[in-house]
Protein backbone atom coordinates (compact mmCIF):
# COMPACT_ATOMS: atom_id res chain seq x y z
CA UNK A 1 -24.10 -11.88 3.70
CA UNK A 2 -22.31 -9.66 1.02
CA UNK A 3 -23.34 -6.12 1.60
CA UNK A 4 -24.85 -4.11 -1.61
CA UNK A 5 -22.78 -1.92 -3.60
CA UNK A 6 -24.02 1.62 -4.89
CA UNK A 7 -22.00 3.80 -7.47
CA UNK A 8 -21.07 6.68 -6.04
CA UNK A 9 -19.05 10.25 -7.85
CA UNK A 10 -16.80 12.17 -6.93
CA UNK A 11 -15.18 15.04 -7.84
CA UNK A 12 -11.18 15.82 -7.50
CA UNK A 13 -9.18 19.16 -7.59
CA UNK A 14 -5.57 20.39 -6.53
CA UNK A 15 -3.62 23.60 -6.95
CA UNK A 16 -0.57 23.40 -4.63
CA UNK A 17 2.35 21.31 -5.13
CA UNK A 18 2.65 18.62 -7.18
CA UNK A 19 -1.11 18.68 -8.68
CA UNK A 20 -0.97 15.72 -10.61
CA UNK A 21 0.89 13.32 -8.16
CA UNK A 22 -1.70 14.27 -5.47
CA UNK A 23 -4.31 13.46 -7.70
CA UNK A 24 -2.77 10.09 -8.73
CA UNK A 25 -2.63 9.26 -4.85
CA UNK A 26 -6.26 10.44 -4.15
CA UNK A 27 -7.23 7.54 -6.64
CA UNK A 28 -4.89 5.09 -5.68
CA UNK A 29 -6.12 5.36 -1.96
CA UNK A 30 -9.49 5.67 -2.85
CA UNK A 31 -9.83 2.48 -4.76
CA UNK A 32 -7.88 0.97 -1.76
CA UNK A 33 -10.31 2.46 0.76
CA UNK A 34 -13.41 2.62 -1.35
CA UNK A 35 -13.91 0.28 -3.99
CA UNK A 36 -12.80 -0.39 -7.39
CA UNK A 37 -12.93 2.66 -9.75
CA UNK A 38 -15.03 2.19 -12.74
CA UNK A 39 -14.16 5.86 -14.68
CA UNK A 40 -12.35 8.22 -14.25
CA UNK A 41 -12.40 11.37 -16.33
CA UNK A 42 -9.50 13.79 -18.26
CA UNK A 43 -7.89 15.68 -16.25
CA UNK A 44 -8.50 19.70 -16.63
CA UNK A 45 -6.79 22.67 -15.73
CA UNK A 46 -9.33 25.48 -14.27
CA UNK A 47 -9.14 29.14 -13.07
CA UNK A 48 -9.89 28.80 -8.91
CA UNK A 49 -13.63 29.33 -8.59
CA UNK A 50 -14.98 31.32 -6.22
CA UNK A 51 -11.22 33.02 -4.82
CA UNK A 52 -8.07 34.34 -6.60
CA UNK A 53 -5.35 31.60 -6.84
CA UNK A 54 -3.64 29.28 -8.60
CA UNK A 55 -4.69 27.48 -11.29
CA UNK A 56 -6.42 23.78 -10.26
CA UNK A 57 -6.12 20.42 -11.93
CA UNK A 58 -9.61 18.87 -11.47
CA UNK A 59 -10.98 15.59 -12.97
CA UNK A 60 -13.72 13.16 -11.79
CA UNK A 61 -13.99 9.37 -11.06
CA UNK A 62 -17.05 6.64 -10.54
CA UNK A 63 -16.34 3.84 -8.15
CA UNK A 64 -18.64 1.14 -7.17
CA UNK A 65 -18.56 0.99 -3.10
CA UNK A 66 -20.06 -0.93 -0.30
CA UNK A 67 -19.79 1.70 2.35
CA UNK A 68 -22.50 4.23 3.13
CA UNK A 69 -22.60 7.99 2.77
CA UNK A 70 -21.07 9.27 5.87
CA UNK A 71 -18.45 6.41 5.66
CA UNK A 72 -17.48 7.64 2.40
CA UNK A 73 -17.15 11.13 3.72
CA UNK A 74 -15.15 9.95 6.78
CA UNK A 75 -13.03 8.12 4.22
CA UNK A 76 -12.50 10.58 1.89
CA UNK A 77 -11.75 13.54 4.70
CA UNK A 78 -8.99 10.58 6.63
CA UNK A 79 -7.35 10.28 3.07
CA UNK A 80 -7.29 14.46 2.59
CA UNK A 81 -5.72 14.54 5.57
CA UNK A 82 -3.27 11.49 4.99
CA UNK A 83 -2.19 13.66 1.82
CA UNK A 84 -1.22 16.78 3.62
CA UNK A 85 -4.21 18.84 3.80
CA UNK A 86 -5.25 21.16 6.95
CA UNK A 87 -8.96 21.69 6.84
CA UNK A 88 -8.71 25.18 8.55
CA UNK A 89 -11.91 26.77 10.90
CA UNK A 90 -12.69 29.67 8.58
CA UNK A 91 -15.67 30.04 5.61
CA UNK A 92 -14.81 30.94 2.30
CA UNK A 93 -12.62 28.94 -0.32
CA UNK A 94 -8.28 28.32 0.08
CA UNK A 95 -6.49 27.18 -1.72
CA UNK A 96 -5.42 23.21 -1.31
CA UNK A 97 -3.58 20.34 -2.37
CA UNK A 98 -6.15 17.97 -2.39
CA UNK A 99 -9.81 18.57 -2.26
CA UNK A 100 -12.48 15.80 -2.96
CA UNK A 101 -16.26 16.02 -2.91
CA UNK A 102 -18.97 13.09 -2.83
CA UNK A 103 -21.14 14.40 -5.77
CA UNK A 104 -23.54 11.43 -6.08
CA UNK A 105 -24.49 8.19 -3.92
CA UNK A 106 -26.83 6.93 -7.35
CA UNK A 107 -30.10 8.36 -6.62
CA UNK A 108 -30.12 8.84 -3.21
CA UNK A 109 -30.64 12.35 -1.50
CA UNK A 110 -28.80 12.98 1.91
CA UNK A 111 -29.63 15.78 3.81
CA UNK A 112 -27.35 15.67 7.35
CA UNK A 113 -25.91 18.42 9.32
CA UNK A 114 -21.95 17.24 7.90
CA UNK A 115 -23.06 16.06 4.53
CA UNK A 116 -25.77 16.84 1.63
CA UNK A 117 -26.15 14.78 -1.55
CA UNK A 118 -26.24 15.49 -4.43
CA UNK A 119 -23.28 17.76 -3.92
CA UNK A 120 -25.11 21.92 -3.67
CA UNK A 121 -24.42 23.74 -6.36
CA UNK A 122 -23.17 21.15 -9.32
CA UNK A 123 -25.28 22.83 -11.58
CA UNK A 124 -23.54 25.98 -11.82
CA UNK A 125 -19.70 24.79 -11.80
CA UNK A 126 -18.10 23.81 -14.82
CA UNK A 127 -15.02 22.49 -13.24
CA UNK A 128 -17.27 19.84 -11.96
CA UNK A 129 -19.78 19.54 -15.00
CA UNK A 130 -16.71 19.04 -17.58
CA UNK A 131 -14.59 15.87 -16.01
CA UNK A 132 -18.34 14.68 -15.07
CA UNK A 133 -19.30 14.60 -18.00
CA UNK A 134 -16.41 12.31 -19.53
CA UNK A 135 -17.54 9.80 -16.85
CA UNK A 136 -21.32 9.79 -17.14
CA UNK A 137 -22.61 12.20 -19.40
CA UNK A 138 -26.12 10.99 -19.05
CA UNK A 139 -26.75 10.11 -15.26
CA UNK A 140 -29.81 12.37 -14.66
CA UNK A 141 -29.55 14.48 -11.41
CA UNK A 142 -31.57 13.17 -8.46
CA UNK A 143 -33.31 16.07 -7.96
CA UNK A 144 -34.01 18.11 -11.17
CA UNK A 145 -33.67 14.84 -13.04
CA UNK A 146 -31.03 16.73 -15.97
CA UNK A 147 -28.66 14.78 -17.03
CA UNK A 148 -24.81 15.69 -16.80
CA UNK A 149 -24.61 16.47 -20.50
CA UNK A 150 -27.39 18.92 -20.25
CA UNK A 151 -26.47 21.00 -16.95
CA UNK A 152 -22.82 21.41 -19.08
CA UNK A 153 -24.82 22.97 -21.92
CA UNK A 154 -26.56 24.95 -19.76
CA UNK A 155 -23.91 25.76 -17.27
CA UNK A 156 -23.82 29.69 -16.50
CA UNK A 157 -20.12 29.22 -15.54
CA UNK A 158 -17.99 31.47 -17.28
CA UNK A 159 -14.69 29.51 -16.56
CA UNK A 160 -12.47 28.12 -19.58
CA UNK A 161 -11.35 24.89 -18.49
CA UNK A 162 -8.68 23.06 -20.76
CA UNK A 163 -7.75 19.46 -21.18
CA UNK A 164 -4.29 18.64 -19.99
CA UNK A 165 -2.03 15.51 -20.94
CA UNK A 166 -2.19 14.05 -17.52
CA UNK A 167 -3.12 10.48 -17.49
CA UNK A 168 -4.90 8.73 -14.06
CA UNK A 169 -4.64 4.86 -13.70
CA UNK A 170 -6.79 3.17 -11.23
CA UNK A 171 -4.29 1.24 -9.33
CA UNK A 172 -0.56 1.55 -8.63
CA UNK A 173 1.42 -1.02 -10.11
CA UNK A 174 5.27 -2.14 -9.02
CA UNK A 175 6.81 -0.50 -11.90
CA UNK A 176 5.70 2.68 -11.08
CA UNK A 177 5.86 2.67 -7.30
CA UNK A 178 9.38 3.88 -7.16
CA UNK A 179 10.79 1.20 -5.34
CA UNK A 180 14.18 -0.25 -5.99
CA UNK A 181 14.72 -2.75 -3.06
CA UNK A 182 12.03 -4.29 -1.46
CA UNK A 183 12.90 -7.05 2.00
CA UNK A 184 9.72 -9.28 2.11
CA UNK A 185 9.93 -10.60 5.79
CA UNK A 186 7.25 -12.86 7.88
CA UNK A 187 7.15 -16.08 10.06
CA UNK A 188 8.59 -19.63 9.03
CA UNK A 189 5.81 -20.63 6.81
CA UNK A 190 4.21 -17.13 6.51
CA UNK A 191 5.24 -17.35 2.52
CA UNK A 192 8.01 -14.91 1.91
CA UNK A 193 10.24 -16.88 -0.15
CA UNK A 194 7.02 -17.38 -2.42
CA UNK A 195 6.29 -14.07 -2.63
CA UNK A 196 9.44 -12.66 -3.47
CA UNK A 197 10.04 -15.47 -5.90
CA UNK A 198 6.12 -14.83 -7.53
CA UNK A 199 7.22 -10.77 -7.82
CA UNK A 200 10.76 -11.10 -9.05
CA UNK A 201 9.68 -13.48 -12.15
CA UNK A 202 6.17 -11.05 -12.97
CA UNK A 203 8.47 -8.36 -13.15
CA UNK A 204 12.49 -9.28 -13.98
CA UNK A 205 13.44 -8.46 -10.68
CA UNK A 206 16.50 -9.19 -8.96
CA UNK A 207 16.00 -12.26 -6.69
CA UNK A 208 17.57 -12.51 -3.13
CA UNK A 209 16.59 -15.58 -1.36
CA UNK A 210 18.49 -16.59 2.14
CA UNK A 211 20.63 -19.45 1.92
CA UNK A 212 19.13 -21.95 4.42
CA UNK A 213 18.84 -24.87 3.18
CA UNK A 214 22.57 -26.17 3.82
CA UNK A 215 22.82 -25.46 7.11
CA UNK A 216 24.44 -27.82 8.63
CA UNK A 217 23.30 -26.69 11.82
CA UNK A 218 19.51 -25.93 11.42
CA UNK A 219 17.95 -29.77 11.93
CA UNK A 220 20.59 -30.02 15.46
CA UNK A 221 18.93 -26.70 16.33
CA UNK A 222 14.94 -28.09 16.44
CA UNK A 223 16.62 -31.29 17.93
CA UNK A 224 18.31 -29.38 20.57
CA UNK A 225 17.96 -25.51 20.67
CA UNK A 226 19.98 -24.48 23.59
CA UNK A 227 22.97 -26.26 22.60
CA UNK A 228 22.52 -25.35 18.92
CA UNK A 229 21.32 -22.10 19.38
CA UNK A 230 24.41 -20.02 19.23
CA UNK A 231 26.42 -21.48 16.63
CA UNK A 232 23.45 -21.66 14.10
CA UNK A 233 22.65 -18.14 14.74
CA UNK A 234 26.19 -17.29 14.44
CA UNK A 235 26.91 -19.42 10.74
CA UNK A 236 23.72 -17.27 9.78
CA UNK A 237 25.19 -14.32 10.58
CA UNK A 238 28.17 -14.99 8.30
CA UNK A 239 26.11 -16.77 5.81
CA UNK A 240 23.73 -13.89 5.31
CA UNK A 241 26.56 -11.23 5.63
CA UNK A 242 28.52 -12.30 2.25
CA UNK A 243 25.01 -13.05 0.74
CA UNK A 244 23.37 -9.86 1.53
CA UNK A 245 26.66 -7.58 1.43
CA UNK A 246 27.28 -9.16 -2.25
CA UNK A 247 23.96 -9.30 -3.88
CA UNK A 248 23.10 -5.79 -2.83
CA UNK A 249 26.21 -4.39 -3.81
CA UNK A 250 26.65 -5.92 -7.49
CA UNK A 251 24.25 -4.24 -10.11
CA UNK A 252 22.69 -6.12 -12.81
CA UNK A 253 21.60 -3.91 -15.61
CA UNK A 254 19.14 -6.03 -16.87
CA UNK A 255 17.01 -6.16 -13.50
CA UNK A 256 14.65 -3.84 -12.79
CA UNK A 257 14.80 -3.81 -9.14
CA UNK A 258 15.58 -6.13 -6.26
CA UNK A 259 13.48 -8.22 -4.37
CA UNK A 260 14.50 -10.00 -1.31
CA UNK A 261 12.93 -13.00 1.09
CA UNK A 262 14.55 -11.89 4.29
CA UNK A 263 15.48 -8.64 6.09
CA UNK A 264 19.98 -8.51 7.30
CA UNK A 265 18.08 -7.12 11.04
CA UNK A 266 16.15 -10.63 11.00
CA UNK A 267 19.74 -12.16 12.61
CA UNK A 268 18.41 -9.82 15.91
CA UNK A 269 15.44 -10.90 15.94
CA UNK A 270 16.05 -14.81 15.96
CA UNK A 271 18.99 -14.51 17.97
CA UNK A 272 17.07 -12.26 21.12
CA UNK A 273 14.61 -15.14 21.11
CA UNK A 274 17.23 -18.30 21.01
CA UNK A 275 19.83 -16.75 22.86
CA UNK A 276 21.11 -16.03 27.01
CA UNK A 277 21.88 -12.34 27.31
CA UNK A 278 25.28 -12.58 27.11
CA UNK A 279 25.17 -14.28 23.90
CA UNK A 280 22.79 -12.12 22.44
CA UNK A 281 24.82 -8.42 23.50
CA UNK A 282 27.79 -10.10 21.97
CA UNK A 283 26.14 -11.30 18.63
CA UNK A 284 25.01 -7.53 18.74
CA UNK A 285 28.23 -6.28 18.49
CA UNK A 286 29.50 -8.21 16.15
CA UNK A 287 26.26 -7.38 14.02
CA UNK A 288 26.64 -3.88 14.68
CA UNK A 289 30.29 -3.77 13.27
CA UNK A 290 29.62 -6.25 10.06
CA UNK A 291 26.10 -4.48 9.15
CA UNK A 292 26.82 -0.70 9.47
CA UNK A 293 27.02 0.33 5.73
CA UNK A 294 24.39 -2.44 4.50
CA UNK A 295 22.25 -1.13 2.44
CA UNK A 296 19.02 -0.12 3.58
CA UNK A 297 15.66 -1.25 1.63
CA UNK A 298 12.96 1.00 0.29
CA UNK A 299 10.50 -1.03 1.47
CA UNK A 300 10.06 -3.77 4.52
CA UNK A 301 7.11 -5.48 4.41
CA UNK A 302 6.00 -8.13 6.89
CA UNK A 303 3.49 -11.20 5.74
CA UNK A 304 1.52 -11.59 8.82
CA UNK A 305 -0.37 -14.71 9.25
CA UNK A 306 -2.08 -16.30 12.05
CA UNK A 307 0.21 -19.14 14.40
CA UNK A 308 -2.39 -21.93 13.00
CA UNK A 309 -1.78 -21.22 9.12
CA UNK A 310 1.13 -21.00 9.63
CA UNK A 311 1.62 -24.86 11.30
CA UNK A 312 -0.68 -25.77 8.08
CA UNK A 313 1.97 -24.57 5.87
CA UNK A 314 5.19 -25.54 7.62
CA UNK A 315 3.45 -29.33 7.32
CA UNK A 316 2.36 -28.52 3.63
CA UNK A 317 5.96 -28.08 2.75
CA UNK A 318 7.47 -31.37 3.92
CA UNK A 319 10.66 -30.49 5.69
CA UNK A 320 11.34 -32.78 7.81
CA UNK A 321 13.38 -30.94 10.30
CA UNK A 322 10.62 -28.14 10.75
CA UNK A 323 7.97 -30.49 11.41
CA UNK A 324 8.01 -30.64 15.32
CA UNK A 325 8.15 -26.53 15.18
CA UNK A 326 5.65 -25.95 18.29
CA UNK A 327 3.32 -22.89 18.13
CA UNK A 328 4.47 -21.34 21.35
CA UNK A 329 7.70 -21.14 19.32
CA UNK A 330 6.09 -19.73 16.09
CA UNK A 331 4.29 -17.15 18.40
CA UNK A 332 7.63 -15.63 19.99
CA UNK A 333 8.91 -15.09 17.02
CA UNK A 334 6.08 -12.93 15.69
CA UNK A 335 6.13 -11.18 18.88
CA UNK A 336 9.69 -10.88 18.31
CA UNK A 337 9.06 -9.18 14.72
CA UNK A 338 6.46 -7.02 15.92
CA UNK A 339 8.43 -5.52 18.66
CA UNK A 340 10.81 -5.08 15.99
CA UNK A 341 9.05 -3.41 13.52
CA UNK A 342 8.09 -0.83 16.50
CA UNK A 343 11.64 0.60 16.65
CA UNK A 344 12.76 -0.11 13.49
CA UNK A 345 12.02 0.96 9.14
CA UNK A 346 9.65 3.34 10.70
CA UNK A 347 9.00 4.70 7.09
CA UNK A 348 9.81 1.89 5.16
CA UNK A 349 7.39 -0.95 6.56
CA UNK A 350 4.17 -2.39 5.69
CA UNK A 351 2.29 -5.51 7.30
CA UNK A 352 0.29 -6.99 5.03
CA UNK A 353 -2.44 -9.39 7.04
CA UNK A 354 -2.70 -12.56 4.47
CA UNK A 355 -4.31 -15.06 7.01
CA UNK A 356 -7.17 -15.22 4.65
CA UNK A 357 -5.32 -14.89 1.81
CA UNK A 358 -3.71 -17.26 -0.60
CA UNK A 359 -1.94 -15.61 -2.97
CA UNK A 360 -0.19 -18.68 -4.33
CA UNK A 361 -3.67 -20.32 -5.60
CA UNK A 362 -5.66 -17.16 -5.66
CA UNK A 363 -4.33 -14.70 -8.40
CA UNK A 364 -6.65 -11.93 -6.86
CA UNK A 365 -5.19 -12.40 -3.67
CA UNK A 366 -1.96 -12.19 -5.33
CA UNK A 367 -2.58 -9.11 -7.63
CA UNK A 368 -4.36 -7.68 -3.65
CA UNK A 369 -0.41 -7.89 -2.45
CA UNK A 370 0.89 -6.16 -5.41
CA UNK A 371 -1.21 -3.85 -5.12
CA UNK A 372 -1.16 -2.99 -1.39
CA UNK A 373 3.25 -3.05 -1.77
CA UNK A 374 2.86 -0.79 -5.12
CA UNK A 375 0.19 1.52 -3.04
CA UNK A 376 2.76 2.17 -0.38
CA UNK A 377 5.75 2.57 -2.77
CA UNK A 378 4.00 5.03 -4.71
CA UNK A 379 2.73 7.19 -1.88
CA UNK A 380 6.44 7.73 -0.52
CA UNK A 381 7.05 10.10 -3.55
């Protein structure tokens, strides 16, 4: 049963750093963590109210949400403190790099010891009433029943707030999210080669894809994997170290970034699971001395999907050498990966969980993915 959604308000202000970046990433992971945004106001620049500091950037946003009051406020305080800010023990107003108040849950009133809404005191702040008013300039308070529009005109603030030229979106998009290489890694069958293939034509992207196909070795391997095992992993190696080394290295001007279906560390990961231990420490080496200077992506993100979607897709596809791929075999290598991705693109990786996704047939699963990769792009700035 879908849960109910309620519009709830909020109200945004920074005056440390990078103001209008931290505002941009309050929205972005607030429509992630939240719900889709349905306003959101100018932005203003305003005197600090209440202490001496620098100026603040405020604005205000509507977002329709299916979480209740004290999950919003749980929400909003994990993404303050995601962002950099120290909530410190002490009364009295600081200054801050990111500060954001629940104004309104619709009509409700809240009265709990950690929360109380409507927001105390909206009445008599213009750096609230102003950007609130651009959003919903005649929601009526649930208490005195004024609407927005009228508490402005009769706001007893003092405070000149002026309208700046910063511009909020809603959502991050790839363009924007800084990234310039992004490795788009998963299971056989989780859908990378899709993926990167889907984001590299949407947006005139470089495409990388891993020359498999000709392997001469690949259909002996699921025939016979511990007599194949070494030389396929080893005609990868090579294979992948003239692909990757060249494509990275050779700049195409009319790209606007690179997108790639496999990750150069993936040779370790297949090759702890296929090979003996001697085999593996000396494919190491030899990895170690071909790889050093390979150049590094922005982003790694892993497709994770579930051992039995995976065996639906591997059969969907039709190769005929993959099709007596057992699970058990699926399942080490996503161990394998996960272990991985534990010691390895610490800051650069994302797993995205797509078992109930199908971004192929479902353009709002697909535009979900972009969205989660252009999120995490966009908050390394």
């Amino acid at each position: 049963m879908k849960k109910q959604t309620q519009t709830a308000y909020f109200s945004l202000g920074s005056n440390q750093g990078n103001r209008a970046l931290m505002l941009q990433k309050a929205i972005f992971l607030m429509a992630d963590r939240m719900g889709p945004i349905s306003m959101i106001s100018k932005v203003y620049k305003a005197p600090a109210w209440g202490f001496k500091s620098e100026d603040f950037l405020n604005c205000c946003l509507s977002l329709e949400t299916e979480l209740a009051p004290l999950e919003l406020l749980n929400t909003l305080l994990s993404i303050e403190s995601s962002l950099g800010r120290k909530r410190k023990e002490q009364t009295g107003y600081t200054a801050r790099n990111i500060d954001i108040d629940l104004l309104f849950y619709g009509q409700e009133v809240v009265h709990l010891p950690q929360l109380t809404v409507p927001h105390p005191h909206i009445e008599k702040r213009a750096f609230v009433l102003r950007p609130l008013a651009d959003v919903c300039p005649e929601f009526p308070h649930p208490l005195s029943g004024d609407s927005i529009g009228s508490l402005l005109s009769k706001c007893p603030d003092p405070a000149k707030l002026s309208a700046t030229e910063v511009t909020l979106q809603e959502n991050p998009s790839i363009e924007d999210s800084g990234l310039n290489f992004i490795a788009i890694e998963g299971n056989i069958g989780a859908g990378k080669t899709t993926l990167s293939s889907m984001i590299a034509k949407d947006f005139n992207a470089k495409l990388i894809l891993e020359g498999f196909a000709d392997n001469p070795f690949l259909p002996k391997f699921y025939e016979d994997q511990a007599r194949y095992a070494f030389p396929l992993e080893m005609s990868f190696l090579a294979e992948r170290y003239q692909q990757y080394t060249e494509s990275t290295t050779q700049l195409d001007l009319f790209k606007n970034f690179m997108v790639s279906d496999y990750d150069i560390y993936k040779s370790l990961i297949f090759a702890q699971i296929t090979l003996g231990t001697e085999e593996y420490n000396l494919y190491r080496k030899l990895f170690g001395f071909m790889y050093k200077d390979a150049k590094v992506p922005d982003a790694y993100i892993y497709l994770y999907q579930n051992t039995e979607r995976l065996l639906a897709n591997i059969a969907k596809r039709g190769r005929d050498y993959e099709q007596h791929i057992d699970a058990a075999y699926l399942e080490k290598i996503n161990k394998g990966y996960l272990d991985f991705i534990k010691t390895h693109h610490q800051e650069a990786q994302l797993i995205i969980d797509i078992s109930d996704r199908d971004f192929v047939n479902n353009r709002e699963d697909y535009l979900w993915v972009l969205k989660k990769i252009a999120l995490f792009g966009f908050l390394k700035k």
